[in-house]
PDB file of N, CA and C in Angstrom:
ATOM      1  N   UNK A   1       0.882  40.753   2.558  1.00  0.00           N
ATOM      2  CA  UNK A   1      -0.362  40.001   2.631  1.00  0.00           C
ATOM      3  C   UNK A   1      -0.266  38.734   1.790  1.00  0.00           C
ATOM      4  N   UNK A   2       0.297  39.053   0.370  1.00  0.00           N
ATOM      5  CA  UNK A   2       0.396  37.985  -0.114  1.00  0.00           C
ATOM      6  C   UNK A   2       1.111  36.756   0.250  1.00  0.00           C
ATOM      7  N   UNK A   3       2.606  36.991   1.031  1.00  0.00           N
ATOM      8  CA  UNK A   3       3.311  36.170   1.774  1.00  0.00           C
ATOM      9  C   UNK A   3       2.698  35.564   2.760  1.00  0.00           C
ATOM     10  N   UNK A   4       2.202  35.849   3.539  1.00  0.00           N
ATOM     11  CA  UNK A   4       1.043  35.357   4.548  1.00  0.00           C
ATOM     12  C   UNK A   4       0.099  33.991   3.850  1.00  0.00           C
ATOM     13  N   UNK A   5      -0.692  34.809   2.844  1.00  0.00           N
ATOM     14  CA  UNK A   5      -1.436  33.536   2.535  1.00  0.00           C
ATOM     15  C   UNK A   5      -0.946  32.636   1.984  1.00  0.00           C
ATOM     16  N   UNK A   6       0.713  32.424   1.007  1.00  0.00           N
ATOM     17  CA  UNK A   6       1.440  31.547   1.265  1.00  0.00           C
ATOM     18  C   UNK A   6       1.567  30.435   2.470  1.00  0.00           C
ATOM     19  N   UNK A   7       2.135  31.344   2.884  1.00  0.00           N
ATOM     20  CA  UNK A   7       2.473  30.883   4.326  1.00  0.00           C
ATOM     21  C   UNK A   7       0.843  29.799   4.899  1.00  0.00           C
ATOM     22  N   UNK A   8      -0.320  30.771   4.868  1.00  0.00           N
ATOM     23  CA  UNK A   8      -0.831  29.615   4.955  1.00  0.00           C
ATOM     24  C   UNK A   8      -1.694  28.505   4.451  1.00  0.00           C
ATOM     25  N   UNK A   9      -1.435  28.277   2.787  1.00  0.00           N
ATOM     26  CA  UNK A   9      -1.718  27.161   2.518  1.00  0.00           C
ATOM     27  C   UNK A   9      -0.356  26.280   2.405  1.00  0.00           C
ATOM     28  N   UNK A  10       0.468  26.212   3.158  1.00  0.00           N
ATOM     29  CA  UNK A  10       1.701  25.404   3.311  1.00  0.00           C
ATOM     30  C   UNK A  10       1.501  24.261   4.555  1.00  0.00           C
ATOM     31  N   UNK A  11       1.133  22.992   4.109  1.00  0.00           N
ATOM     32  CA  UNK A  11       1.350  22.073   5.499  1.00  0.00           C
ATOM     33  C   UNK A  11       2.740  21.074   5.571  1.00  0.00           C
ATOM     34  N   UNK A  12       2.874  21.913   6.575  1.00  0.00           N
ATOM     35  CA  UNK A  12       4.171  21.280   7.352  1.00  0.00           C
ATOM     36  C   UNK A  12       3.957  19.420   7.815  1.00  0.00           C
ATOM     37  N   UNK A  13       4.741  18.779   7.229  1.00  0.00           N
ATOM     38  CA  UNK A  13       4.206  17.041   7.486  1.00  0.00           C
ATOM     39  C   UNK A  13       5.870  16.551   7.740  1.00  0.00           C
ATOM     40  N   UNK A  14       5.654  15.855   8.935  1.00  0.00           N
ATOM     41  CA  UNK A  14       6.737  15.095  10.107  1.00  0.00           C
ATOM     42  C   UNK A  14       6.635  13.822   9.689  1.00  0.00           C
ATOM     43  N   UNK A  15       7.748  13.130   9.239  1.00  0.00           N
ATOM     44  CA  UNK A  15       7.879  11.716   9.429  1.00  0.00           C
ATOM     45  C   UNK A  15       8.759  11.098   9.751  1.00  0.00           C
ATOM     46  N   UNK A  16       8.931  10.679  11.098  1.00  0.00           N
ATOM     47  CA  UNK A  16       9.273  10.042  12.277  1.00  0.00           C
ATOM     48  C   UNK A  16      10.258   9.241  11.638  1.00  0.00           C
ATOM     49  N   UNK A  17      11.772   8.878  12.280  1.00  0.00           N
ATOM     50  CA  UNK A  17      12.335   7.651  11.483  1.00  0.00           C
ATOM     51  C   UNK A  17      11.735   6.273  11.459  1.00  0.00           C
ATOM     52  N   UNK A  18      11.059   6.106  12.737  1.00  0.00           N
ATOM     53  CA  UNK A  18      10.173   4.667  12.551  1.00  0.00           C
ATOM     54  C   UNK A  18       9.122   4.260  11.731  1.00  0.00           C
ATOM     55  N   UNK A  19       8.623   5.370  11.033  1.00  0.00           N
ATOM     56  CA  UNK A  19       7.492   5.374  10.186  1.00  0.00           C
ATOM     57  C   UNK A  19       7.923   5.426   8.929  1.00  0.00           C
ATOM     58  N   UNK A  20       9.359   6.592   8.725  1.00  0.00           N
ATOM     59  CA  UNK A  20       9.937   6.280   7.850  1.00  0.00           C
ATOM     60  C   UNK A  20      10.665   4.848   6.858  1.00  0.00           C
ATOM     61  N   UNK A  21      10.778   4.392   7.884  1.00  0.00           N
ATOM     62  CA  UNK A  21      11.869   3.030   7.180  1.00  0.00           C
ATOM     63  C   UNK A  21      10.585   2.387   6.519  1.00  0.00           C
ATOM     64  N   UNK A  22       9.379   2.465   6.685  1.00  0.00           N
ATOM     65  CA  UNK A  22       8.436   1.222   5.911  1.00  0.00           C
ATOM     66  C   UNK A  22       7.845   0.187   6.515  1.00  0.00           C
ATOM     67  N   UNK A  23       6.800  -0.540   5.871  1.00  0.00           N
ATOM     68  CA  UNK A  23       6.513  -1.796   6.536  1.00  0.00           C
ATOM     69  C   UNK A  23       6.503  -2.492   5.011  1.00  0.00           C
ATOM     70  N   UNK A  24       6.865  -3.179   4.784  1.00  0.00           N
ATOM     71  CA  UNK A  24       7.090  -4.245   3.286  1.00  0.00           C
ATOM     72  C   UNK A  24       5.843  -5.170   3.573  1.00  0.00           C
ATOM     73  N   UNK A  25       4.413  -5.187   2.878  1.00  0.00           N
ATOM     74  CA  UNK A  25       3.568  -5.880   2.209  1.00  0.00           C
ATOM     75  C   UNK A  25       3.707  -6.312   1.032  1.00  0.00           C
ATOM     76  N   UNK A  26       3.232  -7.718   1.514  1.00  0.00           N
ATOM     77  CA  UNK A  26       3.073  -8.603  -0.358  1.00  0.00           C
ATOM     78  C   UNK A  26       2.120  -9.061  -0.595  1.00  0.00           C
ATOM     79  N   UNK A  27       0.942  -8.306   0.039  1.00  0.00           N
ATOM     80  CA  UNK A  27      -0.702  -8.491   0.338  1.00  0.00           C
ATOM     81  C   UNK A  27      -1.472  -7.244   0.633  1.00  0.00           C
ATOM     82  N   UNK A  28      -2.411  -7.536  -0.080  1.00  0.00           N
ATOM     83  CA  UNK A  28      -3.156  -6.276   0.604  1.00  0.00           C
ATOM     84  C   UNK A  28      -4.675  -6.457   0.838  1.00  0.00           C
ATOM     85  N   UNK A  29      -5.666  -6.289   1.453  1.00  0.00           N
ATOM     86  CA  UNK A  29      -7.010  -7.135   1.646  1.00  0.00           C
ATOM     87  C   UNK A  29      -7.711  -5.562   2.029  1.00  0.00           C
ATOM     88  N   UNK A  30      -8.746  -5.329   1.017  1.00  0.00           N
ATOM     89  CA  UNK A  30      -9.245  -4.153   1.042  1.00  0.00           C
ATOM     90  C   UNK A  30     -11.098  -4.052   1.291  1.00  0.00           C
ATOM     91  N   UNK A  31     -11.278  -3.925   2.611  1.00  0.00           N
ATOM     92  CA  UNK A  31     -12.651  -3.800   2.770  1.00  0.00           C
ATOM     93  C   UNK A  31     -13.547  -2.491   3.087  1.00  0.00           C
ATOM     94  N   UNK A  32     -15.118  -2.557   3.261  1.00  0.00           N
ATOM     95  CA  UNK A  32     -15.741  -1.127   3.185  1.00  0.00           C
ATOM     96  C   UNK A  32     -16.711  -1.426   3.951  1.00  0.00           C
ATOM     97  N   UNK A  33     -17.368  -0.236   4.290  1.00  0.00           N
ATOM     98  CA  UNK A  33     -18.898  -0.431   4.657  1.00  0.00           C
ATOM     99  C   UNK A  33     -18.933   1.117   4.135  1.00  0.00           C
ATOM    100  N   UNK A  34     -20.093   1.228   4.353  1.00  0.00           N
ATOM    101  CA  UNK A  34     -20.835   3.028   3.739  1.00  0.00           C
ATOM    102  C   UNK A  34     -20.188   4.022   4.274  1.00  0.00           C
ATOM    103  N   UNK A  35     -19.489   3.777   5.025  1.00  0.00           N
ATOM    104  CA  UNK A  35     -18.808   5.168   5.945  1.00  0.00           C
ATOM    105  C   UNK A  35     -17.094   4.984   5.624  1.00  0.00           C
ATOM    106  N   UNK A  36     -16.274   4.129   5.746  1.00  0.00           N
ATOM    107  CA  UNK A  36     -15.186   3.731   5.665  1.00  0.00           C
ATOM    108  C   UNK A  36     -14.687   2.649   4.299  1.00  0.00           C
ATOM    109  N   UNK A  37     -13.206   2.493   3.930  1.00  0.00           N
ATOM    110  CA  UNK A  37     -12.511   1.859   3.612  1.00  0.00           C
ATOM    111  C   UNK A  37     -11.364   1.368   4.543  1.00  0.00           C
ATOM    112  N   UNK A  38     -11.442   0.082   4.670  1.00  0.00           N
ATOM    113  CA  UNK A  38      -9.994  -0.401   5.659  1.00  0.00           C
ATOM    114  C   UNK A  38      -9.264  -1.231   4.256  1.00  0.00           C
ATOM    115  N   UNK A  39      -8.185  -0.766   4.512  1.00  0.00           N
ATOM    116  CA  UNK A  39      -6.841  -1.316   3.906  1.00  0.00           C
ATOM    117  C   UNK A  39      -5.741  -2.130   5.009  1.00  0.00           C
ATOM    118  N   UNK A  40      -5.815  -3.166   5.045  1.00  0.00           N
ATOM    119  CA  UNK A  40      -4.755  -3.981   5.538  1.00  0.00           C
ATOM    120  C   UNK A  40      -3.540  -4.718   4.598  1.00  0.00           C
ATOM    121  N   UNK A  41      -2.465  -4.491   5.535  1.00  0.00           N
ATOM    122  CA  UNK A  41      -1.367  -4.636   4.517  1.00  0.00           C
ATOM    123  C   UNK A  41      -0.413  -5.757   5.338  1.00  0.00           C
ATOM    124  N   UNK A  42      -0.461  -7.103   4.454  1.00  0.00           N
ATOM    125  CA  UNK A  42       0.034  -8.375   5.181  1.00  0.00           C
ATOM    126  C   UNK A  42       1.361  -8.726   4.500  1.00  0.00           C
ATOM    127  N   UNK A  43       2.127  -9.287   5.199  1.00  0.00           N
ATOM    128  CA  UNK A  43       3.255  -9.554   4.975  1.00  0.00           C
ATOM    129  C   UNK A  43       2.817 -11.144   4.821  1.00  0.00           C
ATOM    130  N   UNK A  44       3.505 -11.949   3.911  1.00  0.00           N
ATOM    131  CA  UNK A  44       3.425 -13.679   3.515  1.00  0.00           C
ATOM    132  C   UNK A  44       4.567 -14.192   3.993  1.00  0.00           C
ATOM    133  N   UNK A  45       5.099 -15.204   4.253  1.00  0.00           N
ATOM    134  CA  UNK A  45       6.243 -15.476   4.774  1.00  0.00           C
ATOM    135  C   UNK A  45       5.999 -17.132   3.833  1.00  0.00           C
ATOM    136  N   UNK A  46       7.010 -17.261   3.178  1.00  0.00           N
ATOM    137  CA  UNK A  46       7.211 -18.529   2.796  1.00  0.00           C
ATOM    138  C   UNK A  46       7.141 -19.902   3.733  1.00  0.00           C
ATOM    139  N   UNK A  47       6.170 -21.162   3.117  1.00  0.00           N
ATOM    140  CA  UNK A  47       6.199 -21.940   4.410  1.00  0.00           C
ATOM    141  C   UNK A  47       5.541 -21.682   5.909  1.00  0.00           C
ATOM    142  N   UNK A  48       5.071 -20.285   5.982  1.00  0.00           N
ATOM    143  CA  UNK A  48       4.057 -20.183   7.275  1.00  0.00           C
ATOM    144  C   UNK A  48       2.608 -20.382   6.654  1.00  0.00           C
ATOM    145  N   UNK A  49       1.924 -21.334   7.478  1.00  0.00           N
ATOM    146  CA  UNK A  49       0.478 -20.888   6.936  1.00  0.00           C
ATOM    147  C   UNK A  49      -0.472 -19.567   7.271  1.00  0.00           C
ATOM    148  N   UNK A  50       0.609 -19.056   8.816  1.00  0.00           N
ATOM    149  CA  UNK A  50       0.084 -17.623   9.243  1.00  0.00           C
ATOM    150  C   UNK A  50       0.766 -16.192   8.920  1.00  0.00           C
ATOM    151  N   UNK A  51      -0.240 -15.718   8.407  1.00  0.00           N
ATOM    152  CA  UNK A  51       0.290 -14.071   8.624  1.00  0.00           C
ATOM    153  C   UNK A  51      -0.422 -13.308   9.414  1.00  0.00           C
ATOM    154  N   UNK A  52       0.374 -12.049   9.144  1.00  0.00           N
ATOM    155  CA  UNK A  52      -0.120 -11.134  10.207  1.00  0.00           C
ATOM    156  C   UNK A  52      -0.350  -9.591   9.870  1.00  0.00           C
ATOM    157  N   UNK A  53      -1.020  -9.013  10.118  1.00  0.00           N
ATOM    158  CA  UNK A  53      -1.513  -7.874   9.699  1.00  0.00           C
ATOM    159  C   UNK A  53      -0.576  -7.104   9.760  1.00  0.00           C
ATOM    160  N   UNK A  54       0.195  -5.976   8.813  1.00  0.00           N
ATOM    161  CA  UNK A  54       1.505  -5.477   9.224  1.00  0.00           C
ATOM    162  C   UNK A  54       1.089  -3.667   9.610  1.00  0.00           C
ATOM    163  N   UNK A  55      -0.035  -3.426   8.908  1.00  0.00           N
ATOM    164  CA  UNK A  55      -0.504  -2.142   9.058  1.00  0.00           C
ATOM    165  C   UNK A  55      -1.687  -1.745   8.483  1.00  0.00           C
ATOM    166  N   UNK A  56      -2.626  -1.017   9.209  1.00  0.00           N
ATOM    167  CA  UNK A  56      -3.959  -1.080   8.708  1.00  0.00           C
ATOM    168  C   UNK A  56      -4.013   0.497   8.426  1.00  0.00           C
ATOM    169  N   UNK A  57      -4.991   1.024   7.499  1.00  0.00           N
ATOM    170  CA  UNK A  57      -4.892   2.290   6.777  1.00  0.00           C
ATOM    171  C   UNK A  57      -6.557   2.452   6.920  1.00  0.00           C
ATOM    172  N   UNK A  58      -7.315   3.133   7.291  1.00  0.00           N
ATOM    173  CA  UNK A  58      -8.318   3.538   7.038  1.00  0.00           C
ATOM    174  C   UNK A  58      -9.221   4.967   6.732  1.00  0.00           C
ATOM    175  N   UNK A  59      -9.989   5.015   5.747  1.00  0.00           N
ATOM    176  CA  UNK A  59     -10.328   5.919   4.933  1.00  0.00           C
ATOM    177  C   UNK A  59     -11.642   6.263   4.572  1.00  0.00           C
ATOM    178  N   UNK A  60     -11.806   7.432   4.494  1.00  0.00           N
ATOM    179  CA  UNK A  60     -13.328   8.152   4.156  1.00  0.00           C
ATOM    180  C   UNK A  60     -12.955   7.812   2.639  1.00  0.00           C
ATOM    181  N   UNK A  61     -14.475   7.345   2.251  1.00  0.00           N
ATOM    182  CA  UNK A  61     -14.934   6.831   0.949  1.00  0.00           C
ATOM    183  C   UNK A  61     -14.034   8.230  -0.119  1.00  0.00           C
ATOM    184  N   UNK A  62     -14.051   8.886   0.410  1.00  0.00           N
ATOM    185  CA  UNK A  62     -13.756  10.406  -0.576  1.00  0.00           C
ATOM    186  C   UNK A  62     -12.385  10.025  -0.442  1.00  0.00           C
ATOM    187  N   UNK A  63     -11.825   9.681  -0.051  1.00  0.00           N
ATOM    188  CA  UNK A  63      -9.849   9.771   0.392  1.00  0.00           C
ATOM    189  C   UNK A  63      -9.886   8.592  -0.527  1.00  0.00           C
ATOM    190  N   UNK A  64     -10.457   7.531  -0.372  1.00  0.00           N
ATOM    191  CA  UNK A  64      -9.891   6.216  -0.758  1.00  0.00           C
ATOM    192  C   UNK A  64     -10.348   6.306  -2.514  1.00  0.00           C
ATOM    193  N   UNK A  65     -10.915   7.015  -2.750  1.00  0.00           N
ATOM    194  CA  UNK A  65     -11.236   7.709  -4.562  1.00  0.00           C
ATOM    195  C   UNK A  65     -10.054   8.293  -5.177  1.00  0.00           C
ATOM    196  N   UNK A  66      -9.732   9.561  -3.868  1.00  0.00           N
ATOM    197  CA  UNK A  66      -8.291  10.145  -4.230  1.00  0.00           C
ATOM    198  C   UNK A  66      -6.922   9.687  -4.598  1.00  0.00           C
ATOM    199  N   UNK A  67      -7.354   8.534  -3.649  1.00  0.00           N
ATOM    200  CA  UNK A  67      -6.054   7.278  -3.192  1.00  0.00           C
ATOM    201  C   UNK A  67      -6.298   6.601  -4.902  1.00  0.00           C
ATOM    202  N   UNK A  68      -7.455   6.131  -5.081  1.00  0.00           N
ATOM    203  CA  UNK A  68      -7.184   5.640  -6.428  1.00  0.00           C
ATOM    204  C   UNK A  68      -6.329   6.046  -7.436  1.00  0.00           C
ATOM    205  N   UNK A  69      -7.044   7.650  -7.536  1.00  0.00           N
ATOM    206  CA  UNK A  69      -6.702   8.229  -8.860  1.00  0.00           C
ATOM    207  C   UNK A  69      -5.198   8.807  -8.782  1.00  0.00           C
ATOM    208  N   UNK A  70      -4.753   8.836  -7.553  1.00  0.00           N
ATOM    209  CA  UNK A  70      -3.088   9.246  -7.039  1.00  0.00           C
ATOM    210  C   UNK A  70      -2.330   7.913  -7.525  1.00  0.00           C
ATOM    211  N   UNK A  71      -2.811   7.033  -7.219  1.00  0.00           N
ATOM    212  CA  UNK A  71      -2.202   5.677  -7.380  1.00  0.00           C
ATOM    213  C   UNK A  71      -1.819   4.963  -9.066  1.00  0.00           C
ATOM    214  N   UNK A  72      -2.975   5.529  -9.982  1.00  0.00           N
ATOM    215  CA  UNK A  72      -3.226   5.489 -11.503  1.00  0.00           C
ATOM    216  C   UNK A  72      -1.959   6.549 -11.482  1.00  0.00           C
ATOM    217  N   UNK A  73      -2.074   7.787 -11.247  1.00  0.00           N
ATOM    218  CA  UNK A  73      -1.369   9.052 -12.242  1.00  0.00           C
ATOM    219  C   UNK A  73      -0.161   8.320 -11.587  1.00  0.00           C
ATOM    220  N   UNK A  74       0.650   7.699 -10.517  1.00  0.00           N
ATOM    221  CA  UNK A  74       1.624   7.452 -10.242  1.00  0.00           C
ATOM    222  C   UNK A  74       2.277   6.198 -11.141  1.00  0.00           C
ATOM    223  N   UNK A  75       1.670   4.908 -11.461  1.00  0.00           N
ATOM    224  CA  UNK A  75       1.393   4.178 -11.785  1.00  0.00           C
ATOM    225  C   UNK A  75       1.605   4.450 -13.375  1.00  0.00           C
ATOM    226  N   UNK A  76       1.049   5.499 -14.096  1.00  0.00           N
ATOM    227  CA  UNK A  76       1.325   5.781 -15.669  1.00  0.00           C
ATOM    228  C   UNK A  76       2.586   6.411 -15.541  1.00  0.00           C
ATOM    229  N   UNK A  77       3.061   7.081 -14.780  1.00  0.00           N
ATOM    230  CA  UNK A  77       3.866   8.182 -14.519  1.00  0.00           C
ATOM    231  C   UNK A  77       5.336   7.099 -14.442  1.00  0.00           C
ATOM    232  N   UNK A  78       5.247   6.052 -13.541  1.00  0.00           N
ATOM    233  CA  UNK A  78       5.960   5.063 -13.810  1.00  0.00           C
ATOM    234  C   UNK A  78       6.509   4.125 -14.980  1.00  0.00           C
ATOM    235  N   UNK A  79       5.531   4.077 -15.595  1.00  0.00           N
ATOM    236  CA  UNK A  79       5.714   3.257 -16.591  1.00  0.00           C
ATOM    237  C   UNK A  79       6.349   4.010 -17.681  1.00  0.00           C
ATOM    238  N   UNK A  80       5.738   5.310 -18.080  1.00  0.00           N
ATOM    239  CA  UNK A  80       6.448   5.981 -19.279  1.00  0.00           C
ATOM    240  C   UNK A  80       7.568   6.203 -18.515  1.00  0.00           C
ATOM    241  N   UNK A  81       8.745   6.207 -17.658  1.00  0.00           N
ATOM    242  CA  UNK A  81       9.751   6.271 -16.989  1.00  0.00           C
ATOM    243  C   UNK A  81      10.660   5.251 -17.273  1.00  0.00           C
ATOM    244  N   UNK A  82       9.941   4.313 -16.538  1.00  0.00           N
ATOM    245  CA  UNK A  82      10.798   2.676 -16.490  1.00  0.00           C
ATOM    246  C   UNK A  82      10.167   1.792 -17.611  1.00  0.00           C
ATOM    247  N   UNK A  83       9.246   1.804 -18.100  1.00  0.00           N
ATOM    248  CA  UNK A  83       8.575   0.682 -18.852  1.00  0.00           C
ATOM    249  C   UNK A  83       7.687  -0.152 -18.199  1.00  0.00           C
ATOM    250  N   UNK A  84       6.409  -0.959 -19.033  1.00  0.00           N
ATOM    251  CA  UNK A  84       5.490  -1.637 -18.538  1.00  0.00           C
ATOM    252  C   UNK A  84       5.304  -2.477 -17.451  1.00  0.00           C
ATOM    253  N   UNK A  85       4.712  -2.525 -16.148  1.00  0.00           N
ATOM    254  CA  UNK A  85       4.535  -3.137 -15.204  1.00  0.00           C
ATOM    255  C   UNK A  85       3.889  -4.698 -15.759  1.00  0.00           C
ATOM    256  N   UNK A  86       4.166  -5.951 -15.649  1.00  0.00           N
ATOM    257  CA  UNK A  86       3.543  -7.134 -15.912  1.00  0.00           C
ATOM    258  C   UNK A  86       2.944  -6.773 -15.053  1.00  0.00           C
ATOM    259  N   UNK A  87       1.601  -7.448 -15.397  1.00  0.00           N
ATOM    260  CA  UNK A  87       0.850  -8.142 -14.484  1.00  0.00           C
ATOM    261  C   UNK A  87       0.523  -9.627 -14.342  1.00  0.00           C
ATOM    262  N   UNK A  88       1.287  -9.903 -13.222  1.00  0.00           N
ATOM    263  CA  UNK A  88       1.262 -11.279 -12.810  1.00  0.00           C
ATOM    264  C   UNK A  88       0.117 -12.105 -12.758  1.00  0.00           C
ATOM    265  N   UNK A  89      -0.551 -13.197 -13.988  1.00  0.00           N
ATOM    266  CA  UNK A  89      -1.410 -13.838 -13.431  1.00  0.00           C
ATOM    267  C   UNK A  89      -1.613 -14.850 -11.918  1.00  0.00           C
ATOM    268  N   UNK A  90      -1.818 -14.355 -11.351  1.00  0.00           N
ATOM    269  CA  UNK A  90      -2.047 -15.142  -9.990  1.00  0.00           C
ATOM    270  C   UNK A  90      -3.323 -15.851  -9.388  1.00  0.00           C
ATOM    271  N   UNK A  91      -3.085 -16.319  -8.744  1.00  0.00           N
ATOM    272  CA  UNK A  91      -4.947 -16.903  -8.076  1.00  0.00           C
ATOM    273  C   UNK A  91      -5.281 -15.431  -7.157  1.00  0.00           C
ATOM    274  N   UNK A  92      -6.313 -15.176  -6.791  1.00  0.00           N
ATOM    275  CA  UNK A  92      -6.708 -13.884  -5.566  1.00  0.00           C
ATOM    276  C   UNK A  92      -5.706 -13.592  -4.551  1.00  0.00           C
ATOM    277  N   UNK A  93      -5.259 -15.045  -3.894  1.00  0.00           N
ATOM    278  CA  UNK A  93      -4.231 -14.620  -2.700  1.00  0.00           C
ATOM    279  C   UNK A  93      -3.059 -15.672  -3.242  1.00  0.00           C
ATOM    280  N   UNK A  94      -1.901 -15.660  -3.168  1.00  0.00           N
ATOM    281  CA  UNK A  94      -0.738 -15.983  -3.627  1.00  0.00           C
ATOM    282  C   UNK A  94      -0.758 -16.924  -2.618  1.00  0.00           C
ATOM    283  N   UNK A  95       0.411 -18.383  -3.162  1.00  0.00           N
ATOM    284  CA  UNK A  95      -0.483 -19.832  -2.698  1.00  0.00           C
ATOM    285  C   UNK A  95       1.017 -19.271  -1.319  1.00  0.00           C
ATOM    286  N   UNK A  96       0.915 -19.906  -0.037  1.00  0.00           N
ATOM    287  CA  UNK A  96       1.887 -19.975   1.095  1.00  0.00           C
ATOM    288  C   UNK A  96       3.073 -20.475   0.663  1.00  0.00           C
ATOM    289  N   UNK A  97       3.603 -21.138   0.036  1.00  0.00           N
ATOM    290  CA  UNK A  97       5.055 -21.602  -0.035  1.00  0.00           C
ATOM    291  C   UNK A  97       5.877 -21.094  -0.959  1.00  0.00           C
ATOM    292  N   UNK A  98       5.049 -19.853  -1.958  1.00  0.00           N
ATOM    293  CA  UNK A  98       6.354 -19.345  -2.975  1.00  0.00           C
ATOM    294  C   UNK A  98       6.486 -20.021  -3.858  1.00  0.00           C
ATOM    295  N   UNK A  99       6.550 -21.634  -4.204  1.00  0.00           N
ATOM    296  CA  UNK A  99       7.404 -22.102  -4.962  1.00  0.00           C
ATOM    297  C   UNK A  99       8.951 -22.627  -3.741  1.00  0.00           C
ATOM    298  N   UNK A 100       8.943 -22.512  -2.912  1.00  0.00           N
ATOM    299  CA  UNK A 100      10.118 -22.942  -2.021  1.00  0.00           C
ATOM    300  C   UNK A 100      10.401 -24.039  -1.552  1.00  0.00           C
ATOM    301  N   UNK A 101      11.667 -24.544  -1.222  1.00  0.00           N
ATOM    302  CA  UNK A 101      11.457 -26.161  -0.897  1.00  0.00           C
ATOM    303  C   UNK A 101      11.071 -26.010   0.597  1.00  0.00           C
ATOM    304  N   UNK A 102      10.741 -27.406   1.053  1.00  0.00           N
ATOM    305  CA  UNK A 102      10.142 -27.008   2.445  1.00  0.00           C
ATOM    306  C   UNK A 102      11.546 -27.373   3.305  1.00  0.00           C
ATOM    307  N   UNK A 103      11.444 -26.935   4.377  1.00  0.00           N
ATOM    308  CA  UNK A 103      12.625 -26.590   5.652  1.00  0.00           C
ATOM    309  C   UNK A 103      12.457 -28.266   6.021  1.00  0.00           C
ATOM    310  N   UNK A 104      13.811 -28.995   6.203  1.00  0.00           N
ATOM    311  CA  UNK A 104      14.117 -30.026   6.865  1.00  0.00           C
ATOM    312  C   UNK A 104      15.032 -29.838   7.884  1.00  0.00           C
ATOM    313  N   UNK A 105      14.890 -30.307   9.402  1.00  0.00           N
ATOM    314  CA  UNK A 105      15.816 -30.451  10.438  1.00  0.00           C
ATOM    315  C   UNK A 105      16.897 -31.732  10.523  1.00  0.00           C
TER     316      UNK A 105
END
């Protein structure tokens, strides 16, 4: 009996090799209304003035709390590991060109 109820608080979770490899964001734009959180995750490209949405995440107000406090304990958990994360003073959204020279033909 006891093996059983093992058995079932165990969830089995699949991740696909395409889902696996990642999507690399260097943005993230986080909005709500009373029912939801949307998380969009943008990729910047040096020299484009456009980006593009690379993957959108959306969440019950209760998940996106969890998501916080997962994100903190990971986040301290890091640091006593590797050492202090800077935090980069930046403007809100990071300016389009990097710092890069611009492309001549």
């Amino acid at each position: 009996m006891a093996e059983q109820k093992k058995k079932g608080n165990q969830l089995n979770i699949e991740l696909p090799e395409e889902i696996a490899e990642g999507v690399y964001s260097n943005l993230a734009i986080i909005s709500h209304s009373n029912t939801e959180f949307i998380l969009d995750f943008i990729r910047l490209v040096p020299n484009v003035p456009k980006a593009k949405v690379k993957s959108r995440v959306v969440l019950a107000p209760q998940h996106a709390k969890r998501l916080l406090r997962a994100l903190s304990d990971n986040i301290a958990k890091h640091e006593a590991q590797f050492g202090k994360i800077e935090d980069i003073n930046q403007p809100p959204f990071p300016s389009m060109n990097f710092n890069t020279p611009k492309a001549q033909a």
